[in-house]
PDB file of N, CA and C in Angstrom:
ATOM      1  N   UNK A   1      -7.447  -8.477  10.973  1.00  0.00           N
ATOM      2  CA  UNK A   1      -6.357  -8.585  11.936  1.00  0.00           C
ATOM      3  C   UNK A   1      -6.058 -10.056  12.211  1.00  0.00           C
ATOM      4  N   UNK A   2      -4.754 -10.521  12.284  1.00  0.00           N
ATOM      5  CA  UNK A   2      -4.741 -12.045  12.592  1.00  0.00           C
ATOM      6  C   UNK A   2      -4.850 -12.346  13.910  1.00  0.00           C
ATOM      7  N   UNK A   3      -4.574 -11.871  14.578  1.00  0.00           N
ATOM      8  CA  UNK A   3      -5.231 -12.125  16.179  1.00  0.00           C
ATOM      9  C   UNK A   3      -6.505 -12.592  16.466  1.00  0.00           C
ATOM     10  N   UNK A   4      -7.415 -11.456  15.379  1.00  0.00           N
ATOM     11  CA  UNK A   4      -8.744 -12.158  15.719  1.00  0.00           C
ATOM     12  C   UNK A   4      -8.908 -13.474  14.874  1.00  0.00           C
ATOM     13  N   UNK A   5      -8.363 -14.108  13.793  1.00  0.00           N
ATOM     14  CA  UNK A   5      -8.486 -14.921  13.152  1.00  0.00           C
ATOM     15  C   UNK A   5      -7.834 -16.072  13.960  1.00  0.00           C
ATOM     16  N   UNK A   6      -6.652 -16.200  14.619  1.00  0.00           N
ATOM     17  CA  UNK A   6      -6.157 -16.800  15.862  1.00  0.00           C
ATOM     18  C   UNK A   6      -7.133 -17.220  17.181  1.00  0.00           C
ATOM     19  N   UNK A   7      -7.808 -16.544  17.306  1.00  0.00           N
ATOM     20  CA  UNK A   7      -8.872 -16.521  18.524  1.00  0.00           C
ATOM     21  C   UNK A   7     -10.289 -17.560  18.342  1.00  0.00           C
ATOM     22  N   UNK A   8      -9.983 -17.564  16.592  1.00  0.00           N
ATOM     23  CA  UNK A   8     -11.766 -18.373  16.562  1.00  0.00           C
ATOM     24  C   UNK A   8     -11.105 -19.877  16.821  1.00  0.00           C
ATOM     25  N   UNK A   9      -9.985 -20.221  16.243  1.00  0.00           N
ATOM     26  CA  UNK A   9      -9.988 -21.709  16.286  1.00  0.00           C
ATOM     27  C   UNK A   9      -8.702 -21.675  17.903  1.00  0.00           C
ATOM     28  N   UNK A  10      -9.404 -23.273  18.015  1.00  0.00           N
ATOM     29  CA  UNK A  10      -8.010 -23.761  19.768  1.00  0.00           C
ATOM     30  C   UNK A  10      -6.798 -23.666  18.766  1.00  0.00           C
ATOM     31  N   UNK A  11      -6.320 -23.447  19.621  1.00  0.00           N
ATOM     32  CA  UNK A  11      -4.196 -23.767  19.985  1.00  0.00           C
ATOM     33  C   UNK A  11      -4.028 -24.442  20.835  1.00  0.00           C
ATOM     34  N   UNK A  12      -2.839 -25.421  19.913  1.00  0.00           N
ATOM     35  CA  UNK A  12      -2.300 -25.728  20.803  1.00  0.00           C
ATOM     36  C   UNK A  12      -0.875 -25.764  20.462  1.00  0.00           C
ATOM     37  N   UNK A  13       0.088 -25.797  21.958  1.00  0.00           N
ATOM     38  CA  UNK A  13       1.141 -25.158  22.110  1.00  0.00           C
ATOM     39  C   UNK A  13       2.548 -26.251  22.738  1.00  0.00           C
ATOM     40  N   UNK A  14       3.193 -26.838  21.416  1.00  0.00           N
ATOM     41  CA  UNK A  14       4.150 -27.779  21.977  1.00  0.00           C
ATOM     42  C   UNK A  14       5.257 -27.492  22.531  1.00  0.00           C
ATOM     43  N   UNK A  15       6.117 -27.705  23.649  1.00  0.00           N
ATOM     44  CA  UNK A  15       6.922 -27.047  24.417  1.00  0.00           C
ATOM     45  C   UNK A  15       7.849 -28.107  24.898  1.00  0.00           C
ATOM     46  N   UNK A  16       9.401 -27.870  24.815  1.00  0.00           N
ATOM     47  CA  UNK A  16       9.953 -28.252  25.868  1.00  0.00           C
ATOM     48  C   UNK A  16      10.181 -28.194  27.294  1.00  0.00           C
ATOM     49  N   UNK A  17       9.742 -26.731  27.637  1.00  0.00           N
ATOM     50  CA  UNK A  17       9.590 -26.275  28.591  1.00  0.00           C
ATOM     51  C   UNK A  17       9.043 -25.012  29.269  1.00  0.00           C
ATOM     52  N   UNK A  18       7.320 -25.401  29.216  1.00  0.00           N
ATOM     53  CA  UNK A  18       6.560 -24.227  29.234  1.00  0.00           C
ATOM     54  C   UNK A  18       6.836 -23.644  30.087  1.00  0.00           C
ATOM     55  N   UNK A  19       6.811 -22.759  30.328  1.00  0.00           N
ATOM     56  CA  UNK A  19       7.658 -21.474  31.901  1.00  0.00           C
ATOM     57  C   UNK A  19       6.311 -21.042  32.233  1.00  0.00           C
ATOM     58  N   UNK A  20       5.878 -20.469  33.809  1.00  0.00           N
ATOM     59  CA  UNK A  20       4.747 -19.607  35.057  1.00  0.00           C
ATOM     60  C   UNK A  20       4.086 -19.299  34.103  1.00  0.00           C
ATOM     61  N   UNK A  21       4.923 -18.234  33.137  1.00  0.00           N
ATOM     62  CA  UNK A  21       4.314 -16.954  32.409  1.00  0.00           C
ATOM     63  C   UNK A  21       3.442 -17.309  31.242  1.00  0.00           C
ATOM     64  N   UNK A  22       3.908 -17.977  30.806  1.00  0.00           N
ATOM     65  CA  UNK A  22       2.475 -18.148  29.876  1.00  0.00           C
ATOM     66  C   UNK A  22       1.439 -19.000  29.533  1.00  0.00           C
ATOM     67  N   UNK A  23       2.315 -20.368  30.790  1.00  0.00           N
ATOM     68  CA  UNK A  23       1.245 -21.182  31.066  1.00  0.00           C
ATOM     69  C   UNK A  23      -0.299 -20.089  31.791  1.00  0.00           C
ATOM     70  N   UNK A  24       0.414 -19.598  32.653  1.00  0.00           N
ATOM     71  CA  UNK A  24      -0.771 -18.503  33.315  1.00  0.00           C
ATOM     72  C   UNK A  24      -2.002 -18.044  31.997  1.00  0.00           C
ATOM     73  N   UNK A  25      -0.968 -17.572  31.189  1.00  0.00           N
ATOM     74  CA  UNK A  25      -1.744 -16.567  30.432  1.00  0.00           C
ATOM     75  C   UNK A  25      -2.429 -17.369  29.395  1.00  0.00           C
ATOM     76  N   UNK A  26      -2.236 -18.441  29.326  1.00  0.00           N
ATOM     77  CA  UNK A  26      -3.376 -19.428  28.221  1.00  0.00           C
ATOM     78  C   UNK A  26      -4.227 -19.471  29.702  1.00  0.00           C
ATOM     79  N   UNK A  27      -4.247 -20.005  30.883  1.00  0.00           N
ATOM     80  CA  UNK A  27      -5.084 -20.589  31.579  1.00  0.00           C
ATOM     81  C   UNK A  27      -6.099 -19.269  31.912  1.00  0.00           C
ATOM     82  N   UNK A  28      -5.713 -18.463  31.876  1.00  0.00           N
ATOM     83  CA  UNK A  28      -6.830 -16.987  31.910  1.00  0.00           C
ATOM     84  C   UNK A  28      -7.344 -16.831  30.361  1.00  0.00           C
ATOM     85  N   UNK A  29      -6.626 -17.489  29.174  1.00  0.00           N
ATOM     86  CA  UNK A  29      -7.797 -16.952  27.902  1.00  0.00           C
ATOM     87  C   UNK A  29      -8.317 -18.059  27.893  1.00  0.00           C
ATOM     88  N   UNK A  30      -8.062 -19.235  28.554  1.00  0.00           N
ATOM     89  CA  UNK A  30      -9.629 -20.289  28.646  1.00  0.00           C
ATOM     90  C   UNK A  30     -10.453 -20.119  29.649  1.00  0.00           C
ATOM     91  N   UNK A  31      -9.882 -19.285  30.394  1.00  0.00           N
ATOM     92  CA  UNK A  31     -11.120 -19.233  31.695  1.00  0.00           C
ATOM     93  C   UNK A  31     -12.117 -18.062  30.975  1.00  0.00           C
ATOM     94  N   UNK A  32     -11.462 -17.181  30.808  1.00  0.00           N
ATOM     95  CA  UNK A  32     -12.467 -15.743  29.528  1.00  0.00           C
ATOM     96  C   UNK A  32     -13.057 -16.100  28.377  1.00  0.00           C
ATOM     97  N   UNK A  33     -12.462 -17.181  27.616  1.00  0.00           N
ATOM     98  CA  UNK A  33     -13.183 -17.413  26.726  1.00  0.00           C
ATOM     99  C   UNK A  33     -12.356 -16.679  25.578  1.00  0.00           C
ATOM    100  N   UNK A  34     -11.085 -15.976  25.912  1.00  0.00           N
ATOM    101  CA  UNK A  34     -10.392 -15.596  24.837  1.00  0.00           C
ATOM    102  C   UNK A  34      -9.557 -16.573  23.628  1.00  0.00           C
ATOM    103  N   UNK A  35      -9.058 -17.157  23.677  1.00  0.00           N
ATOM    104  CA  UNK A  35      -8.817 -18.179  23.465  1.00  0.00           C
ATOM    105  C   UNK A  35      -8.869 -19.732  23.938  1.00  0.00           C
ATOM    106  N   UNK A  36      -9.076 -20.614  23.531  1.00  0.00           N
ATOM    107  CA  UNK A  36      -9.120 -21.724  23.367  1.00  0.00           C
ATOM    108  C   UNK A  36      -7.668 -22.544  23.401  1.00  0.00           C
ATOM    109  N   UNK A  37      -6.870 -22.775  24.449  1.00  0.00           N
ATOM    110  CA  UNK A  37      -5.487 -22.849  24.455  1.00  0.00           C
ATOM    111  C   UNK A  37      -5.570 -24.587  25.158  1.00  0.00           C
ATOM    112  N   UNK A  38      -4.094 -25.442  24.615  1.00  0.00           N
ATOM    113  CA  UNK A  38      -3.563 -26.410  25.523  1.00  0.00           C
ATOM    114  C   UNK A  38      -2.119 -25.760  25.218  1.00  0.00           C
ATOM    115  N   UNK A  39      -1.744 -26.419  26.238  1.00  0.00           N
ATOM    116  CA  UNK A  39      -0.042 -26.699  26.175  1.00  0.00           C
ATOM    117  C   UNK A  39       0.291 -28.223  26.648  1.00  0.00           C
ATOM    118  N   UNK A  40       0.968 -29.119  25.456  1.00  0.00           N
ATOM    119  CA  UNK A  40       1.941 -30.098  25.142  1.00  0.00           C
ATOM    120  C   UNK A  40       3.239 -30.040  25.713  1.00  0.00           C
ATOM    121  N   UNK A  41       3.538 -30.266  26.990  1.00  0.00           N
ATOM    122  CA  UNK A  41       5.304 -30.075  27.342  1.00  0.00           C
ATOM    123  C   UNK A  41       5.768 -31.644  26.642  1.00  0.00           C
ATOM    124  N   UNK A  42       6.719 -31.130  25.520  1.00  0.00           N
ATOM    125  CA  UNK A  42       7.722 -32.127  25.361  1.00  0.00           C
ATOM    126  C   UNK A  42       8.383 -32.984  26.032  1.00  0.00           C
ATOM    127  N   UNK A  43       8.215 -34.631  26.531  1.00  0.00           N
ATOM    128  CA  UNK A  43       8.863 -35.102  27.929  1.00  0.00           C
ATOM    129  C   UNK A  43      10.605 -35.325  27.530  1.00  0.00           C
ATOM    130  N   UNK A  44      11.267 -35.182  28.255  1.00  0.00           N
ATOM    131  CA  UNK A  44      12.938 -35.715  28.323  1.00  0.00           C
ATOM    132  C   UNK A  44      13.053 -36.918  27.694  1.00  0.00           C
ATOM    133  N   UNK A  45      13.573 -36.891  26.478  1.00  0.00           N
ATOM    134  CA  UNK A  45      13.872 -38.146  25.443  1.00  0.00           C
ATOM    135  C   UNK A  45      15.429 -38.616  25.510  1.00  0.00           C
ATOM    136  N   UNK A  46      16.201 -38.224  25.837  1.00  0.00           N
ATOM    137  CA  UNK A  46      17.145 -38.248  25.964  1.00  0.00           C
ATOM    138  C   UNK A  46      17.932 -37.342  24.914  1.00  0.00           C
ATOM    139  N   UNK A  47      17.796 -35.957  24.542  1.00  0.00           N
ATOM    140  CA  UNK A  47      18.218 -35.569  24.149  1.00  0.00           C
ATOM    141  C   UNK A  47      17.661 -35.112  23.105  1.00  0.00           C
ATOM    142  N   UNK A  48      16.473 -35.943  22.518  1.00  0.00           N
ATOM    143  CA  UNK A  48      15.734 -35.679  21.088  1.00  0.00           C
ATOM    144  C   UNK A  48      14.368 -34.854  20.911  1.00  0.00           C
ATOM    145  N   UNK A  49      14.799 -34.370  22.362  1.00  0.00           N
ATOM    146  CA  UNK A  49      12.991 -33.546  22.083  1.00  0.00           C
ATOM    147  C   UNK A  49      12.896 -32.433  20.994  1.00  0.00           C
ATOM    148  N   UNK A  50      14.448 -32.206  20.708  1.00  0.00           N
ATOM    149  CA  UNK A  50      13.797 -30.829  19.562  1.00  0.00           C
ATOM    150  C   UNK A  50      13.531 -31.754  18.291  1.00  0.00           C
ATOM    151  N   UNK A  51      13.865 -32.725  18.003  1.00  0.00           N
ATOM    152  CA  UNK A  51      13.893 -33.272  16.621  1.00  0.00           C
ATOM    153  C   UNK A  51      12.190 -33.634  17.100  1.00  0.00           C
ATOM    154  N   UNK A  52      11.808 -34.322  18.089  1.00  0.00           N
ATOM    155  CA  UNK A  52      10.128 -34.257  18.083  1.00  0.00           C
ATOM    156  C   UNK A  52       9.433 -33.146  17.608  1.00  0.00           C
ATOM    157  N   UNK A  53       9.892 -31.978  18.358  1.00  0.00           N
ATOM    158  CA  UNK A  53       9.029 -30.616  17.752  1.00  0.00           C
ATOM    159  C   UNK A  53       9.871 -30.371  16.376  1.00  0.00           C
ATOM    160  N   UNK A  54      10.368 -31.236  15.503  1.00  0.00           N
ATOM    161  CA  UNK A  54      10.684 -30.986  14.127  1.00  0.00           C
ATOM    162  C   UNK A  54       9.717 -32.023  13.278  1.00  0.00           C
ATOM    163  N   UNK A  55       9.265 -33.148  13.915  1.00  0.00           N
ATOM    164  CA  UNK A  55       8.590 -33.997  13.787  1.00  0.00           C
ATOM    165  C   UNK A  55       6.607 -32.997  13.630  1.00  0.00           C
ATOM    166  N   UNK A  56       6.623 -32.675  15.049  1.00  0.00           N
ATOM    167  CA  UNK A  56       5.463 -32.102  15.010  1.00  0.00           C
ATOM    168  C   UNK A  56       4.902 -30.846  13.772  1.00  0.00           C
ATOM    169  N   UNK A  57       6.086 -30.375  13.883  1.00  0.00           N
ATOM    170  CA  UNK A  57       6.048 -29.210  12.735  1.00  0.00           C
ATOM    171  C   UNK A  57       5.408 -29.882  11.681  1.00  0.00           C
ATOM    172  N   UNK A  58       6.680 -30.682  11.401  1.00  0.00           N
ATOM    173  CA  UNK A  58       6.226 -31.193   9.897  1.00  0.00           C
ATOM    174  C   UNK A  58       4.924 -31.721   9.558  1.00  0.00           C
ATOM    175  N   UNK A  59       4.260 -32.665  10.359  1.00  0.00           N
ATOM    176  CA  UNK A  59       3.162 -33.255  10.371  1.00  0.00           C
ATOM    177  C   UNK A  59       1.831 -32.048  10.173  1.00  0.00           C
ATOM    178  N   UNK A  60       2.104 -31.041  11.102  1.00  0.00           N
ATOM    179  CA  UNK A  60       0.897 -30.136  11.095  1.00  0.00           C
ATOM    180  C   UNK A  60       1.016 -28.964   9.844  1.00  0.00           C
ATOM    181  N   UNK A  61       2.159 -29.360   8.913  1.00  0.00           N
ATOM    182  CA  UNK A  61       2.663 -28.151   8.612  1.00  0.00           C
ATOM    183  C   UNK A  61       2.903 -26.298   9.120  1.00  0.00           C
ATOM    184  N   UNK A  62       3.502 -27.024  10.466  1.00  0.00           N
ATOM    185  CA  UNK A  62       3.853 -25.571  11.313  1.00  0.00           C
ATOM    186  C   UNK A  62       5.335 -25.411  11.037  1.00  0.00           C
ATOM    187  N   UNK A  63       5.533 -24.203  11.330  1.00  0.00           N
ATOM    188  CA  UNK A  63       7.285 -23.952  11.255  1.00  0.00           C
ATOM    189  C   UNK A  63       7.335 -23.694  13.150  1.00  0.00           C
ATOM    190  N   UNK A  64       9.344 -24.655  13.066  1.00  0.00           N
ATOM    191  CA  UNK A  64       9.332 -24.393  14.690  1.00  0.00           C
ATOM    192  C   UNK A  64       9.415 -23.366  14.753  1.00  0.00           C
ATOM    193  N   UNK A  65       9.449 -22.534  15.995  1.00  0.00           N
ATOM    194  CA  UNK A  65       9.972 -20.748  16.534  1.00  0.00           C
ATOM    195  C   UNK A  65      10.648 -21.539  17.937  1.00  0.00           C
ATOM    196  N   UNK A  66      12.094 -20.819  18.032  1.00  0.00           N
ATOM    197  CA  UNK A  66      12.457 -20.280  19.223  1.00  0.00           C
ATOM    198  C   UNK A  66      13.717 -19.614  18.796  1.00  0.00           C
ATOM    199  N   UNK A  67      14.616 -19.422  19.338  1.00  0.00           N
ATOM    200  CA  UNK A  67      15.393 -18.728  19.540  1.00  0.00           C
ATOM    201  C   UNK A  67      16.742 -18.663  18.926  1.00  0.00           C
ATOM    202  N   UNK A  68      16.986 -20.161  18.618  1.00  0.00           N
ATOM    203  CA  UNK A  68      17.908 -20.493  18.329  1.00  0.00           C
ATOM    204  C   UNK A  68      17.633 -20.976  16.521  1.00  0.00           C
ATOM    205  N   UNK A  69      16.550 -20.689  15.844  1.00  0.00           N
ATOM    206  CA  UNK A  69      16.292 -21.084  14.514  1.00  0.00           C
ATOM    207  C   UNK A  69      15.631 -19.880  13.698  1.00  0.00           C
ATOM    208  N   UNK A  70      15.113 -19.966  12.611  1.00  0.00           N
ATOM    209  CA  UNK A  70      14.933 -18.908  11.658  1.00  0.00           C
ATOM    210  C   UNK A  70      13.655 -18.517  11.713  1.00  0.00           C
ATOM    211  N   UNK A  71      12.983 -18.353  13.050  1.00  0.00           N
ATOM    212  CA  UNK A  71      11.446 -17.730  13.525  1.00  0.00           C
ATOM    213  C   UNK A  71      11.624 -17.279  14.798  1.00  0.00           C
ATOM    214  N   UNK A  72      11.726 -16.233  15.667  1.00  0.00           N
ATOM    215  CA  UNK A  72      11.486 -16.101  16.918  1.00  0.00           C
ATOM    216  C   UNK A  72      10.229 -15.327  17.081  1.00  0.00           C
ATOM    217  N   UNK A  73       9.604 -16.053  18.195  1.00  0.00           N
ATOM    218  CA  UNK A  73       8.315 -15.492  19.073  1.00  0.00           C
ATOM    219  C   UNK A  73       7.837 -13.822  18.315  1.00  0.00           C
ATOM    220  N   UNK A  74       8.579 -13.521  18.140  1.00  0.00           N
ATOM    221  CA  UNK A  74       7.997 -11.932  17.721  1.00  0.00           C
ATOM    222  C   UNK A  74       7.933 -11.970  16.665  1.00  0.00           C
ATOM    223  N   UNK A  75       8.250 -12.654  16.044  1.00  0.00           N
ATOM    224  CA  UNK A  75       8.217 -12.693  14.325  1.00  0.00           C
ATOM    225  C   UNK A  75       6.907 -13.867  13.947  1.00  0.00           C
ATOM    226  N   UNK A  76       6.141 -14.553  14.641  1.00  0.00           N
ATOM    227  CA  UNK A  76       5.045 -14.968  13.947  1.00  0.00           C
ATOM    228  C   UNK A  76       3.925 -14.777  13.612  1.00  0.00           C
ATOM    229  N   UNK A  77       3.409 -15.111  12.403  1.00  0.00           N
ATOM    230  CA  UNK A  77       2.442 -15.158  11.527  1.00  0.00           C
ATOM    231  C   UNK A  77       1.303 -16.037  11.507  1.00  0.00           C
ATOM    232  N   UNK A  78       0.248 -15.623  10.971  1.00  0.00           N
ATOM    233  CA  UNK A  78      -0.526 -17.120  10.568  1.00  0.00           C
ATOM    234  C   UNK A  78       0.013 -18.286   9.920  1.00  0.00           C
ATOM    235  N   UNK A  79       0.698 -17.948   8.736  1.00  0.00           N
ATOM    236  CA  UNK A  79       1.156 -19.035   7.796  1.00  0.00           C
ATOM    237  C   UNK A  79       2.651 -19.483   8.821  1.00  0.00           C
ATOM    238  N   UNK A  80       2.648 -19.286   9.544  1.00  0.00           N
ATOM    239  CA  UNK A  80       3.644 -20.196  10.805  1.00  0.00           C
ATOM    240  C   UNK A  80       2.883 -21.340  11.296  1.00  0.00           C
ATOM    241  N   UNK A  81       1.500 -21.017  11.771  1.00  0.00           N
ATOM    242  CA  UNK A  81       0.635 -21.862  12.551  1.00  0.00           C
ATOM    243  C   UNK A  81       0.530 -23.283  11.466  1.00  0.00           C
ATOM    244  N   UNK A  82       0.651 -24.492  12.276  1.00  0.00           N
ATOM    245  CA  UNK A  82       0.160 -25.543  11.625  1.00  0.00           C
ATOM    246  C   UNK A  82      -1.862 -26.019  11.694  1.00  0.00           C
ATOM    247  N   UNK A  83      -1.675 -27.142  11.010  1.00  0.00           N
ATOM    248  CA  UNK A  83      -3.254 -27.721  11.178  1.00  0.00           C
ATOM    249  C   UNK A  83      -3.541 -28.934  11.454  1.00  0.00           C
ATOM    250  N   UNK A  84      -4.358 -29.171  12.027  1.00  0.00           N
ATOM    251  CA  UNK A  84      -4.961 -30.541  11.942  1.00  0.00           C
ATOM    252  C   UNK A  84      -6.124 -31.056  12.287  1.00  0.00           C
ATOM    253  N   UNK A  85      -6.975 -31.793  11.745  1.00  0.00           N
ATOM    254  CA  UNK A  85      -8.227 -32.283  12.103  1.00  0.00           C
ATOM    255  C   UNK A  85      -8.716 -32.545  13.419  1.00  0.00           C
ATOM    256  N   UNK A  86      -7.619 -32.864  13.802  1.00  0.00           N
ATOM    257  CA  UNK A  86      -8.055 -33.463  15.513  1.00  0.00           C
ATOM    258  C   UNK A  86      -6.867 -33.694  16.003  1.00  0.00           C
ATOM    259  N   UNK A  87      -6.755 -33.410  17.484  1.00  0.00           N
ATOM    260  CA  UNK A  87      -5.577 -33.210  18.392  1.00  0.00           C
ATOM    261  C   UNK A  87      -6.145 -33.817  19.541  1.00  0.00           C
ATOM    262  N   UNK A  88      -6.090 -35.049  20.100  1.00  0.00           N
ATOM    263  CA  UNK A  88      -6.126 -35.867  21.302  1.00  0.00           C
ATOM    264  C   UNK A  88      -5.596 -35.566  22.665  1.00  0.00           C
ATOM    265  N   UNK A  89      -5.470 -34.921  23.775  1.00  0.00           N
ATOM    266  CA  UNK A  89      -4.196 -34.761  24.426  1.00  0.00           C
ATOM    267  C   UNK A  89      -4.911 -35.097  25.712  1.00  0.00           C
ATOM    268  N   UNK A  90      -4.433 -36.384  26.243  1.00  0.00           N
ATOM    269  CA  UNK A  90      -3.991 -36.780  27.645  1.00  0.00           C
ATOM    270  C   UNK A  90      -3.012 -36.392  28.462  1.00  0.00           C
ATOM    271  N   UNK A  91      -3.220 -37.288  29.570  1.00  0.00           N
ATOM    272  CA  UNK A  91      -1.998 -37.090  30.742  1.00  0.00           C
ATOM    273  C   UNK A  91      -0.564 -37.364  30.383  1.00  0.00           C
ATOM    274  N   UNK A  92      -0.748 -39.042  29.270  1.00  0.00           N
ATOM    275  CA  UNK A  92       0.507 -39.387  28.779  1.00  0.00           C
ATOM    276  C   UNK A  92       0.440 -39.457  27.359  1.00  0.00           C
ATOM    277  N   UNK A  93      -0.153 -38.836  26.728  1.00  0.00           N
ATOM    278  CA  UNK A  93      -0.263 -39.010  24.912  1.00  0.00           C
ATOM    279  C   UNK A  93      -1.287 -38.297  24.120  1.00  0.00           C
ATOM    280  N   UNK A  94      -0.376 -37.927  23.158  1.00  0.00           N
ATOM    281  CA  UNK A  94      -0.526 -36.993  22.601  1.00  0.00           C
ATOM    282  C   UNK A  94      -0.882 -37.176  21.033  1.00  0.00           C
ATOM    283  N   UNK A  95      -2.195 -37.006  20.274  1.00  0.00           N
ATOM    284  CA  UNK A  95      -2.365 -38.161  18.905  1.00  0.00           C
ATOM    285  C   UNK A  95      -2.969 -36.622  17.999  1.00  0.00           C
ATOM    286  N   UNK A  96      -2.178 -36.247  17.231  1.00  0.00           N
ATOM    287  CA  UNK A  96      -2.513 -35.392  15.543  1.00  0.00           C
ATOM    288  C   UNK A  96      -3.177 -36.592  14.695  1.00  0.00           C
ATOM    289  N   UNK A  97      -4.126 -35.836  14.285  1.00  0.00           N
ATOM    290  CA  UNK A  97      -5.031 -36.618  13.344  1.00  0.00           C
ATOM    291  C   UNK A  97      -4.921 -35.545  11.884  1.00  0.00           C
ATOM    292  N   UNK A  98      -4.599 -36.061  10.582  1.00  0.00           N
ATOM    293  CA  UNK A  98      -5.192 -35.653   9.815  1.00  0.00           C
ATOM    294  C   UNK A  98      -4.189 -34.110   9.636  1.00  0.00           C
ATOM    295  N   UNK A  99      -2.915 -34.431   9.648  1.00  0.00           N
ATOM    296  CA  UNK A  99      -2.123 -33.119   9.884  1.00  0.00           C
ATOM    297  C   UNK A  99      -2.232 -32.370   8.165  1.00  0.00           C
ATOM    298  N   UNK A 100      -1.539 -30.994   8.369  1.00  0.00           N
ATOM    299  CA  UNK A 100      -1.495 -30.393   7.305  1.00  0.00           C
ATOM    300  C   UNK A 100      -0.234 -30.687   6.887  1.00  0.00           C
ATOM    301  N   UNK A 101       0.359 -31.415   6.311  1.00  0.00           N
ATOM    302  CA  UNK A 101       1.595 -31.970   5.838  1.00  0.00           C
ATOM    303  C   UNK A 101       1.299 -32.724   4.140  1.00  0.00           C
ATOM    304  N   UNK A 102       2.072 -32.316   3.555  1.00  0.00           N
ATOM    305  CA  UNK A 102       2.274 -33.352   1.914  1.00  0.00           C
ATOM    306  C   UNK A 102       2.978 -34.410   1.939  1.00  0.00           C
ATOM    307  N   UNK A 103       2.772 -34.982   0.721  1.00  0.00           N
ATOM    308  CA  UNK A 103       3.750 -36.339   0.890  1.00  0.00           C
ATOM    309  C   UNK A 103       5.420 -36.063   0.472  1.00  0.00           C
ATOM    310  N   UNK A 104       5.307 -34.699  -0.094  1.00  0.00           N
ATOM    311  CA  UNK A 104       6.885 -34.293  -0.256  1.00  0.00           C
ATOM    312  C   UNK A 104       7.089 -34.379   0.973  1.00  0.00           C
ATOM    313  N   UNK A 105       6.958 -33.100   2.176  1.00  0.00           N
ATOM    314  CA  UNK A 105       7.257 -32.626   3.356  1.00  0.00           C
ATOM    315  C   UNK A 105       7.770 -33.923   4.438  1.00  0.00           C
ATOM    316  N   UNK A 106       7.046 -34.545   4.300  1.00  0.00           N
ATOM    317  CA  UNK A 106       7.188 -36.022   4.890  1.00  0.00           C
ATOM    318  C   UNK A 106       8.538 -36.437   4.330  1.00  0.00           C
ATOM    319  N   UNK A 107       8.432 -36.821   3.063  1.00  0.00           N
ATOM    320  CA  UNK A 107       9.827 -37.621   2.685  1.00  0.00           C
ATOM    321  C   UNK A 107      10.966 -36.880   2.800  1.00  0.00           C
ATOM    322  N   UNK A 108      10.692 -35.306   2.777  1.00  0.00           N
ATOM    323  CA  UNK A 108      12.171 -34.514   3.164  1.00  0.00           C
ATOM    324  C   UNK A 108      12.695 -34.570   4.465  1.00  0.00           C
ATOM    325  N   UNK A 109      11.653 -34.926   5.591  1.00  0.00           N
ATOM    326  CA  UNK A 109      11.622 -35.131   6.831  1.00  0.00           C
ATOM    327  C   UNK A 109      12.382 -36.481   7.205  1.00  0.00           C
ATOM    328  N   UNK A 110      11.759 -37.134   6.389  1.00  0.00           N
ATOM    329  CA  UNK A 110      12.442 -38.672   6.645  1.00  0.00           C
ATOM    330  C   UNK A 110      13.753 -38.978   6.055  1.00  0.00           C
ATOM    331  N   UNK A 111      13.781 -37.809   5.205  1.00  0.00           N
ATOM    332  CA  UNK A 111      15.746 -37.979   4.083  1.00  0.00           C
ATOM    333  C   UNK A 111      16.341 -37.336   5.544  1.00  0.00           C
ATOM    334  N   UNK A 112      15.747 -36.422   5.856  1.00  0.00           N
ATOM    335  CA  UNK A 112      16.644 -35.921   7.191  1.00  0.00           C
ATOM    336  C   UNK A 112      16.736 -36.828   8.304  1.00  0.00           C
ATOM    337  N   UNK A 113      15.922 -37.213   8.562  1.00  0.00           N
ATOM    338  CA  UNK A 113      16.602 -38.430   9.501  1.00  0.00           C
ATOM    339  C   UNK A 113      17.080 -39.764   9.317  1.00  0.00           C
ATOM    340  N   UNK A 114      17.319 -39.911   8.347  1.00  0.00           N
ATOM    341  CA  UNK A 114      18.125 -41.039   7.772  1.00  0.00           C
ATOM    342  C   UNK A 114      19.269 -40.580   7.786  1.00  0.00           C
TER     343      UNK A 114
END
C-alpha cells in the first residue's frame, strides 16, 4: 500500500498557503507518531511564489499539485513525491540538500526561465 510506504520516511509540505485543516492534521500525525510531517509556507515574493514551488519541484524531482495544473490533491502518487538528502527548515530558511533532480531537468528549468 503506498500510504504505508509514505509513513516510513518525513514530509515535507511546500505551500503558499497552508489553511487550519491540515496544518492541524500533520500536527496530530507528529504528535502520534503517524507521520513525520513539516510544512514550508511559501513567503509573498511579489508575485513569484508559484514559479518557487516550480523551482522546488524541480530540484527534488517532485511534480507541483493544485488545482489549477495537471495533478490535483486526489490524484497523487508516490512517483509525484520528490527527494532529497537533507531538508534544513528554520524560522526564515529553507536549504534542500542533495535533491532528486538531473542535469537535463535543471537546464529545462532554466530554458524556462530565461
Amino acid at each position: 500500500m503506498e500510504l504505508a510506504k509514505i509513513a516510513k520516511k518525513p514530509l515535507v509540505v511546500f505551500s503558499m498557503d497552508l489553511q487550519e485543516e491540515p496544518a492541524s492534521t500533520m500536527i496530530y500525525n507528529n504528535l502520534k507518531g503517524i507521520v513525520k510531517c513539516s510544512a514550508v509556507n511559501i513567503p509573498w515574493a511579489g508575485g513569484i511564489e508559484l514559479e518557487n514551488l516550480k523551482d522546488i519541484a524541480v530540484v527534488t524531482g517532485a511534480k507541483l499539485i493544485d488545482n489549477k495544473h495537471d495533478i490535483l490533491l486526489s490524484e497523487v502518487k508516490m512517483e509525484h513525491f520528490g527527494k532529497a538528502k537533507h531538508i534544513r527548515i528554520s524560522e526564515f530558511d529553507t536549504s534542500i540538500v542533495d535533491g532528486n533532480c538531473t542535469k537535463d531537468q535543471m537546464n529545462q528549468r532554466l530554458d524556462q526561465i530565461r
